[in-house]
Protein backbone atom coordinates (compact mmCIF):
# COMPACT_ATOMS: atom_id res chain seq x y z
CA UNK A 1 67.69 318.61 299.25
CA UNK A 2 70.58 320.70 298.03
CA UNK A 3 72.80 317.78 298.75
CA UNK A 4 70.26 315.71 296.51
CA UNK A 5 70.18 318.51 293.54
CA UNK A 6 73.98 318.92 293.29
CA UNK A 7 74.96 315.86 291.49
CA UNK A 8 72.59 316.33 289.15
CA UNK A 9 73.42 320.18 288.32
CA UNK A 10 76.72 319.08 287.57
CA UNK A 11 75.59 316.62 284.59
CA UNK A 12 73.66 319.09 283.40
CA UNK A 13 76.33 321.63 283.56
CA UNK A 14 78.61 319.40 281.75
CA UNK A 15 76.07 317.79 279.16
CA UNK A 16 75.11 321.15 277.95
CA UNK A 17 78.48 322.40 276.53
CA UNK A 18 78.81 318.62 274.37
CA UNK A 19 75.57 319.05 272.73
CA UNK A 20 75.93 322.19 271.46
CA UNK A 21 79.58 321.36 270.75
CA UNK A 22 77.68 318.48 268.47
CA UNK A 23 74.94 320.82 267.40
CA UNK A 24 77.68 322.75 266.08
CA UNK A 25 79.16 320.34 263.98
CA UNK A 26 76.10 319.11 262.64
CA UNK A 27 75.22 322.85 261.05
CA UNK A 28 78.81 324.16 260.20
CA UNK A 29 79.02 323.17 256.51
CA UNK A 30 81.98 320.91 255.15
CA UNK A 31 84.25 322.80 252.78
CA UNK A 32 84.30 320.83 249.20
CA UNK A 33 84.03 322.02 246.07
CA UNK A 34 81.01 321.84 244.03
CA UNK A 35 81.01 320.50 240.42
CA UNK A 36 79.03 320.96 237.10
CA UNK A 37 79.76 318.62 234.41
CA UNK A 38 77.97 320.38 230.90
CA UNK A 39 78.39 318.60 227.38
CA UNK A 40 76.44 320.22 224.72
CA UNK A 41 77.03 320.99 220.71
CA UNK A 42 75.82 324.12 218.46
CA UNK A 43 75.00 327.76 220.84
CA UNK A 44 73.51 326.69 224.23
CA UNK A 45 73.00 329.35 226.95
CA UNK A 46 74.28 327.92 230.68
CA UNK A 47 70.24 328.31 231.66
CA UNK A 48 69.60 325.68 229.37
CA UNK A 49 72.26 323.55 229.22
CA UNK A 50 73.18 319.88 229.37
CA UNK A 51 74.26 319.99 233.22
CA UNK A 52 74.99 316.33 234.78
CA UNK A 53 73.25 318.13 237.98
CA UNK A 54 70.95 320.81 238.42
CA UNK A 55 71.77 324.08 236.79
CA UNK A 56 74.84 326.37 239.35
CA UNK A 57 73.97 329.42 240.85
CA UNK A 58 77.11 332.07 241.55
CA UNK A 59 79.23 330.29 244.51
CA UNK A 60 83.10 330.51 245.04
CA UNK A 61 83.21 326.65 245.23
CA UNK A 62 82.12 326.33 241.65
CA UNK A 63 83.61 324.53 239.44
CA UNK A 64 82.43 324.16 235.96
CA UNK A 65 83.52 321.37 233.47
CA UNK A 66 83.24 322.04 229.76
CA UNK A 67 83.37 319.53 226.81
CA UNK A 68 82.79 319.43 223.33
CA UNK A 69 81.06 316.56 221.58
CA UNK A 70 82.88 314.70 219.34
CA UNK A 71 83.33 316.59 216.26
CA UNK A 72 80.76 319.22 216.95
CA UNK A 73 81.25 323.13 217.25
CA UNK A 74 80.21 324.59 220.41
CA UNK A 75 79.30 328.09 221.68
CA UNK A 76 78.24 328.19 225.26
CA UNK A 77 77.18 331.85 226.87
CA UNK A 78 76.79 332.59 230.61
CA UNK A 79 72.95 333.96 230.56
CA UNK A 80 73.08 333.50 234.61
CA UNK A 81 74.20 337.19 235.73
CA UNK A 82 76.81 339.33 236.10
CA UNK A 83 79.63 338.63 238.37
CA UNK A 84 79.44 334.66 238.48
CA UNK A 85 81.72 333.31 241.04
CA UNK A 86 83.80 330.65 240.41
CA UNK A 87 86.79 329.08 241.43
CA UNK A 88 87.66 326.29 238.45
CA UNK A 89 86.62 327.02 234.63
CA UNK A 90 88.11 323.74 232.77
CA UNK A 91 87.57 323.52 229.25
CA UNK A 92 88.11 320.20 227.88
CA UNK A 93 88.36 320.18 223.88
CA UNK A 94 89.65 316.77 223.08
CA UNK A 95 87.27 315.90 220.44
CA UNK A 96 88.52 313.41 218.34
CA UNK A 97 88.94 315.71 215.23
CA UNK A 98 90.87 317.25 212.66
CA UNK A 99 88.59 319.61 211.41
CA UNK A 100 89.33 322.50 213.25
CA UNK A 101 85.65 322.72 215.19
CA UNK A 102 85.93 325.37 217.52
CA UNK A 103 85.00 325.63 221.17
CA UNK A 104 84.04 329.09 222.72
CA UNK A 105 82.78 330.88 226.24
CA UNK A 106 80.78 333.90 226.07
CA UNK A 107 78.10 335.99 227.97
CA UNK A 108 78.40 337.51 231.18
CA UNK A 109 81.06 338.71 233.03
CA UNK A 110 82.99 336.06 235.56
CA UNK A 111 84.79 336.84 238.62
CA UNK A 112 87.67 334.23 239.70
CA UNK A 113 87.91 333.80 243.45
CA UNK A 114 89.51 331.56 246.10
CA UNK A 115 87.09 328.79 247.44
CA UNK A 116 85.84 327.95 250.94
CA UNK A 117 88.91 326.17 251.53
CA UNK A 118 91.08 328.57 250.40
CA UNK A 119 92.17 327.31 247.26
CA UNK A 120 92.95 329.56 244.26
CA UNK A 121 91.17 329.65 241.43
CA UNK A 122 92.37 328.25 237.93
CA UNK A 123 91.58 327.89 234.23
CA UNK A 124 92.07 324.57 232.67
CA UNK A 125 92.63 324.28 228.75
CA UNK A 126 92.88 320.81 227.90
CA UNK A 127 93.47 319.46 224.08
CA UNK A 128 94.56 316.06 222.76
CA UNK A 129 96.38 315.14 219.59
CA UNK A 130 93.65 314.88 216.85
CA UNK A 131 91.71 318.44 218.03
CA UNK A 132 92.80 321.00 215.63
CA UNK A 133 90.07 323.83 216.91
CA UNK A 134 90.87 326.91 218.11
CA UNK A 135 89.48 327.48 221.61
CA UNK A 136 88.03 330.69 222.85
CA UNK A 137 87.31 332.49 225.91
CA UNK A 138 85.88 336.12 225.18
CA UNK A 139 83.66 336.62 228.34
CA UNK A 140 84.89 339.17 230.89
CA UNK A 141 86.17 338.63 234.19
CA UNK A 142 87.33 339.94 237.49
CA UNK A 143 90.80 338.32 239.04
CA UNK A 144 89.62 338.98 242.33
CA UNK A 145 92.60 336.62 243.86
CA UNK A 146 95.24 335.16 242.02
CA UNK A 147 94.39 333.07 239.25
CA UNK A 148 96.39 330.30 237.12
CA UNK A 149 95.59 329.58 233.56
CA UNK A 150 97.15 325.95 232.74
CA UNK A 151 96.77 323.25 230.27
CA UNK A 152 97.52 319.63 228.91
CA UNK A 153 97.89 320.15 226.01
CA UNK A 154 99.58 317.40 224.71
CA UNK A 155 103.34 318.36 223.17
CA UNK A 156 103.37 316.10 220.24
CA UNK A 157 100.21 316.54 218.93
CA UNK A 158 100.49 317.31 215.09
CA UNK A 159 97.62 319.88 214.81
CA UNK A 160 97.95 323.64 214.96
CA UNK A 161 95.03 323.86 218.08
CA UNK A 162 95.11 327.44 219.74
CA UNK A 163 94.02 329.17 222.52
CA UNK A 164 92.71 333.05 222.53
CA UNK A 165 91.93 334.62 225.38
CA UNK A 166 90.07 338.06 224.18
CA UNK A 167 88.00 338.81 227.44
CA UNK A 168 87.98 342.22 228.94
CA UNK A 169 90.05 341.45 232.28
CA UNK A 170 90.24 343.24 235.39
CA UNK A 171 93.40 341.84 236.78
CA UNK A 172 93.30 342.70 240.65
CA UNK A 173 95.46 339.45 242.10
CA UNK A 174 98.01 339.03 239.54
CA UNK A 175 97.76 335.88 236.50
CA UNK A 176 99.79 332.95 235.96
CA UNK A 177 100.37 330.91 232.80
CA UNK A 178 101.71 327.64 233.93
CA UNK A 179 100.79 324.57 231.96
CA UNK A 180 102.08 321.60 229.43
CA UNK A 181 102.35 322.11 225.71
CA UNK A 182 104.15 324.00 222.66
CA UNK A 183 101.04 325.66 221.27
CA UNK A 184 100.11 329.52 221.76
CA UNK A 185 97.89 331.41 224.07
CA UNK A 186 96.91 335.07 222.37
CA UNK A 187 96.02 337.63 225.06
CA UNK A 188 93.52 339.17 223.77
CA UNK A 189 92.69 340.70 220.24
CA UNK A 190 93.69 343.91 218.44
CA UNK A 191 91.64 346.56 219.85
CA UNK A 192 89.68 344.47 222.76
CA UNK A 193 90.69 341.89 225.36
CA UNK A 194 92.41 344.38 227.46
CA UNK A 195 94.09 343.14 230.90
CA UNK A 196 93.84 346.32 233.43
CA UNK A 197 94.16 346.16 236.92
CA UNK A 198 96.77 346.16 239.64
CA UNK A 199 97.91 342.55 239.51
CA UNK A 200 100.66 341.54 237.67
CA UNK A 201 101.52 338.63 234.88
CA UNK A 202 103.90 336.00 234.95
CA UNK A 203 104.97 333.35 231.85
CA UNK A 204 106.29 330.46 233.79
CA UNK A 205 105.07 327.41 231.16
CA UNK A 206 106.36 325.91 228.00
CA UNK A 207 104.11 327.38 225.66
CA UNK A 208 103.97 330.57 224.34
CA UNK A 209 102.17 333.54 224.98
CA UNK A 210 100.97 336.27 222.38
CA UNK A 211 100.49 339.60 223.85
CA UNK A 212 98.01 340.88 221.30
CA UNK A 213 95.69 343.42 223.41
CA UNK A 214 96.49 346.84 224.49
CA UNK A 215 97.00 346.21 228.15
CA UNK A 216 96.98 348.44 230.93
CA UNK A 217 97.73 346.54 233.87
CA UNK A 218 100.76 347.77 236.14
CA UNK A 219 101.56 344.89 237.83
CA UNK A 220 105.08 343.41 237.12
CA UNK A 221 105.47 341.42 234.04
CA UNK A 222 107.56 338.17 234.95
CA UNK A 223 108.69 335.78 232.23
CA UNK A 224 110.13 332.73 234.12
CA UNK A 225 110.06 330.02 231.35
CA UNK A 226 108.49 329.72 228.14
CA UNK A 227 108.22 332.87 225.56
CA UNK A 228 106.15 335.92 225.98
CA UNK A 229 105.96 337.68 222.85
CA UNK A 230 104.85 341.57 221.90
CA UNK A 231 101.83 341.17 219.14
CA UNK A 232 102.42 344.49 218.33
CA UNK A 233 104.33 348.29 219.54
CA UNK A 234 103.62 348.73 223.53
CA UNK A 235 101.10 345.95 224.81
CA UNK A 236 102.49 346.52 227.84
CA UNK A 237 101.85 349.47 230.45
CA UNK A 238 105.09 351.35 230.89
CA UNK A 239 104.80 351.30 234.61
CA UNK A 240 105.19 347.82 234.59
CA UNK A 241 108.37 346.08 235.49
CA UNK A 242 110.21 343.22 233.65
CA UNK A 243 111.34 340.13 235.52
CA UNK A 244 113.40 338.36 233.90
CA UNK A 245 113.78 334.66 235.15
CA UNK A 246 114.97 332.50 233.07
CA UNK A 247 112.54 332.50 229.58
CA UNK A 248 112.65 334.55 226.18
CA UNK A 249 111.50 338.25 226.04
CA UNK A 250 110.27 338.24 222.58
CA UNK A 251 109.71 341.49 220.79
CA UNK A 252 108.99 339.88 217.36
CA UNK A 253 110.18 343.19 215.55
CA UNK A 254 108.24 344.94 217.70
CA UNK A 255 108.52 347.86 220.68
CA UNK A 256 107.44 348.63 223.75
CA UNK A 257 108.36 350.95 227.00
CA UNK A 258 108.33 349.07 230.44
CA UNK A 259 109.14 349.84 233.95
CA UNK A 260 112.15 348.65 235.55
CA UNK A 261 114.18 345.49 234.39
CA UNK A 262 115.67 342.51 236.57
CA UNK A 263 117.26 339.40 236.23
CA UNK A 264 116.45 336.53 239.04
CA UNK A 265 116.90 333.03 239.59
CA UNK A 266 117.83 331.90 236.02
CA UNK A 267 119.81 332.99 232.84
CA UNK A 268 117.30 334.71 230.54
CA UNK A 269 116.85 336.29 226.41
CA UNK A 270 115.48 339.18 225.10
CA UNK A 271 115.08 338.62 221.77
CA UNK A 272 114.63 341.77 218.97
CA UNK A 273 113.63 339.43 216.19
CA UNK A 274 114.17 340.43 212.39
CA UNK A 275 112.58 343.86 212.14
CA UNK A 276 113.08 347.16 214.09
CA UNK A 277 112.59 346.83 217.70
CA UNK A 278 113.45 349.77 220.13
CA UNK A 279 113.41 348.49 223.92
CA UNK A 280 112.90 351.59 226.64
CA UNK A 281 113.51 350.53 230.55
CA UNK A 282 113.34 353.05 233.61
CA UNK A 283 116.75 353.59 235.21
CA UNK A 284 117.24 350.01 236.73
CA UNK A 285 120.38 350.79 238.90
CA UNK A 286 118.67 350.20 242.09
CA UNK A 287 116.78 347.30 241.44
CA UNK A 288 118.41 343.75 242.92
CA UNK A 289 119.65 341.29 239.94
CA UNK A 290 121.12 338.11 240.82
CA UNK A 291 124.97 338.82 240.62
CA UNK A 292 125.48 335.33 239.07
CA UNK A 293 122.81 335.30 236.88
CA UNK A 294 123.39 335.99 232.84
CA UNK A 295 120.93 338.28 230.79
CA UNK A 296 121.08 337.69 226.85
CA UNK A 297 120.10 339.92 224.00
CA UNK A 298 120.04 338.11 220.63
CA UNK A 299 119.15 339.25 216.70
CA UNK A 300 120.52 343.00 218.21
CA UNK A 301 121.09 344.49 214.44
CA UNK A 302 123.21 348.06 215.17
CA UNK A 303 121.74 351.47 214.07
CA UNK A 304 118.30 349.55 213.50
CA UNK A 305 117.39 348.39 217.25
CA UNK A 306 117.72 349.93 220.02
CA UNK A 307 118.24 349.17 223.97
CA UNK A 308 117.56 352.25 226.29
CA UNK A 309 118.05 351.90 230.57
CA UNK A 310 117.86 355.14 231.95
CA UNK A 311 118.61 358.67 230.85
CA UNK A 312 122.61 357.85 231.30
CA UNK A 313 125.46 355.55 231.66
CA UNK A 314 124.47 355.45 235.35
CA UNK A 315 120.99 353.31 234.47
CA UNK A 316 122.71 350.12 235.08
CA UNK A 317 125.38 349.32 237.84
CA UNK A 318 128.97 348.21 236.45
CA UNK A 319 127.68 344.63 237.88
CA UNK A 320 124.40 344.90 236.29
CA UNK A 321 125.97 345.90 232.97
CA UNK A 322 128.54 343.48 233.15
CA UNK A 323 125.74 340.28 233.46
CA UNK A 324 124.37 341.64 229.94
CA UNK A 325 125.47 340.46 226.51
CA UNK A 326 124.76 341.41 223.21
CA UNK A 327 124.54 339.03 220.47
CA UNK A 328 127.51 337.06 222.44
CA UNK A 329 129.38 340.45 223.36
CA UNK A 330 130.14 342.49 226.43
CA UNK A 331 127.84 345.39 226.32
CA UNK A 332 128.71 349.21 226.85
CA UNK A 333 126.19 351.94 228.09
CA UNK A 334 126.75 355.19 226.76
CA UNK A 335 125.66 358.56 228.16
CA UNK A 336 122.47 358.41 227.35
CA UNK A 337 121.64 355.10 228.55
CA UNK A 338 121.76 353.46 225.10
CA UNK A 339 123.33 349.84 225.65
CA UNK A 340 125.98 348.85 222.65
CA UNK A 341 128.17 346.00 221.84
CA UNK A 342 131.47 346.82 223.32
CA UNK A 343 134.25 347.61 220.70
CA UNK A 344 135.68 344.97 218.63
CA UNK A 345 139.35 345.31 217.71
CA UNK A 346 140.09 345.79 214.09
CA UNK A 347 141.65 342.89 212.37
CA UNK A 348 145.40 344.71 212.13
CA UNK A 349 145.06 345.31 216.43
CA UNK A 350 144.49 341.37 216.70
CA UNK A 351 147.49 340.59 214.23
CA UNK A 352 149.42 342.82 216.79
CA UNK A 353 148.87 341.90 219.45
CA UNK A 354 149.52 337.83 218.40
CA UNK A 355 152.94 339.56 217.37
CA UNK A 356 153.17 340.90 220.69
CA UNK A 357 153.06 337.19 222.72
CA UNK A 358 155.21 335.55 219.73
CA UNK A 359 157.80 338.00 220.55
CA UNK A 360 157.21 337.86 224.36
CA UNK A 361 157.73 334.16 223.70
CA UNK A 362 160.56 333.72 221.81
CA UNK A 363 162.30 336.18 224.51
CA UNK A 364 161.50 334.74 227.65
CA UNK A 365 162.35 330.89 226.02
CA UNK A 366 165.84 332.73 225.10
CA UNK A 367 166.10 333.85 228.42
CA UNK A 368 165.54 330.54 229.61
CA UNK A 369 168.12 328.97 227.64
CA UNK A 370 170.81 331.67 228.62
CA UNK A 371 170.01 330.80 232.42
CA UNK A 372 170.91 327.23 231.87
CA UNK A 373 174.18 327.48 230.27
């Protein structure tokens, strides 16, 4: 009998493993993202909205598709709870207008997060030629992993469509603006839309970006293409450190005390604009710049502007300083870490020293001559 039983212990023993194996497969849920499509005019809570499929709950594989009617204003609040997890917000404000109908997000806070698959989460702004609104996103939210905020917005449109971002943001994974267009983002508003948090911000599109809030985060501040420009003195938290990798540094007249200041990867501009700006870095002598990499300051107007590294001439390295121009000039560092143009010779030194090589000239062509007879 045991001779019997053995064969068939063995099929057993090996059937087992493959249906649970299959069992497995059939419960373990595919990763894929989960889309909601909503198209609504006028002020519509996301309860009772025009969904293409059944109203979302909070899941890290949302992502939620807004557009505006054609011509219509639209005001859509998040009436769902707290802490709504999400992994795409796209905003899609193409109407075919001129009008300047507006198109905002409001209600309770968000939190960005990675999906099941692991992607990242982003914000898509999307705007043709003929929509001249302004489109806003004023509900709070929690960068729990790194987020991207892009667009395609289209670069020749003729209208003067905007973007302001005036949420109260808890930046904990560090923000990216990286998209298409010449238009401007504001970062939040005078007085709200703060950005706090650990997590840095980097500029790395065409567009621009308008620092407007009073922002607190302290990760590093990178501006790798594009313009990031001050909205007003110190929107920036002076523990934060400036990357500079190859966009503009805008002050707009304005000032502001950072961190640290590098230059990577690509030649980059601070620019002072046309009013008093006064620029205060954190001794930046030990920080790694790219040796071969140029850093330029432009509209530098002496004894109105100034450019501070450090407490002394020792803020910068003699490498450091010597990747740094001013208005097209060599810069000097003084003992007090102030950064200068470097002396220009008065008009009488140039005319001597031009008299200098004529007369080395002439006397080494009449010391040629004498050689040859």
């Amino acid at each position: 009998m045991k001779a019997l039983n053995t064969p068939l212990i063995s099929s057993v023993a090996f059937v087992l493993p493959a249906i649970a194996m299959s069992l497995a497969l059939l419960v373990t849920p595919s990763a894929q993202a989960t889309d909601y499509t909503y198209t609504a005019t006028g002020v519509t809570n996301w309860s009772a909205g025009a969904w293409t499929s059944a109203t979302p709950s909070s899941s890290l594989d949302n992502e939620l598709f807004f557009t505006a009617a054609t011509g219509q204003r639209m005001v859509t609040t998040n009436n769902l709870g707290a802490g709504f997890q999400l992994n795409k917000l796209s905003i899609n404000n193409t109407s075919s207008n001129s009008n300047g109908q507006n198109f905002s997000v409001a209600g309770n806070s968000l939190d960005f997060v990675k999906n099941s698959s692991n992607a990242l989460p982003t914000i898509v702004l999307a705007k043709s030629n003929n929509s001249a609104g302004t489109t806003t996103i004023s509900v709070a939210f929690t960068v729990t992993d790194a987020l991207t905020v892009t667009s395609t917005v289209n670069t020749s449109s003729p209208n003067a469509n905007s973007t302001i971002i005036s949420s109260i943001i808890t930046n904990n994974a560090g923000i990216t603006f990286n998209g298409a267009g010449t238009n401007t983002i504001t970062l939040g508003n005078t007085g709200t839309g703060i950005v706090s948090g650990l997590g840095g911000i980097t500029v790395s599109g065409s567009y621009n970006v308008n620092m407007l809030g009073n922002n607190s985060y302290t990760g590093a501040t990178t501006v790798s293409s594009g313009t990031l420009t001050l909205g007003n003195n110190n929107r920036i938290a002076d523990a934060s450190n400036l990357v500079m990798s190859g966009g503009t540094f805008a002050t707009a007249g304005f000032s502001e005390t950072l961190g640290t200041l590098s230059v990577l990867t690509a030649a980059s501009v601070i620019d002072l604009g046309s009013a008093a700006s006064a620029l205060v870095f954190s001794d930046s002598s030990g920080v790694a710049w790219d040796p071969s990499i140029g850093l330029s300051f432009i509209n530098f107007d002496a004894g109105v502007d100034s450019i501070k590294i450090g407490t002394n001439s020792n803020g910068l390295t003699v490498t450091q300083l010597g990747q740094i121009t001013i208005n097209g000039l060599a810069a000097t560092i003084d003992s007090n870490g102030f950064l200068a143009i470097s002396a220009i010779p008065e008009p009488t030194t140039y005319a001597a020293f031009v008299g200098a090589l004529s007369l080395g000239w002439v006397a080494a062509r009449r010391k040629r001559r004498a050689y040859a007879v």
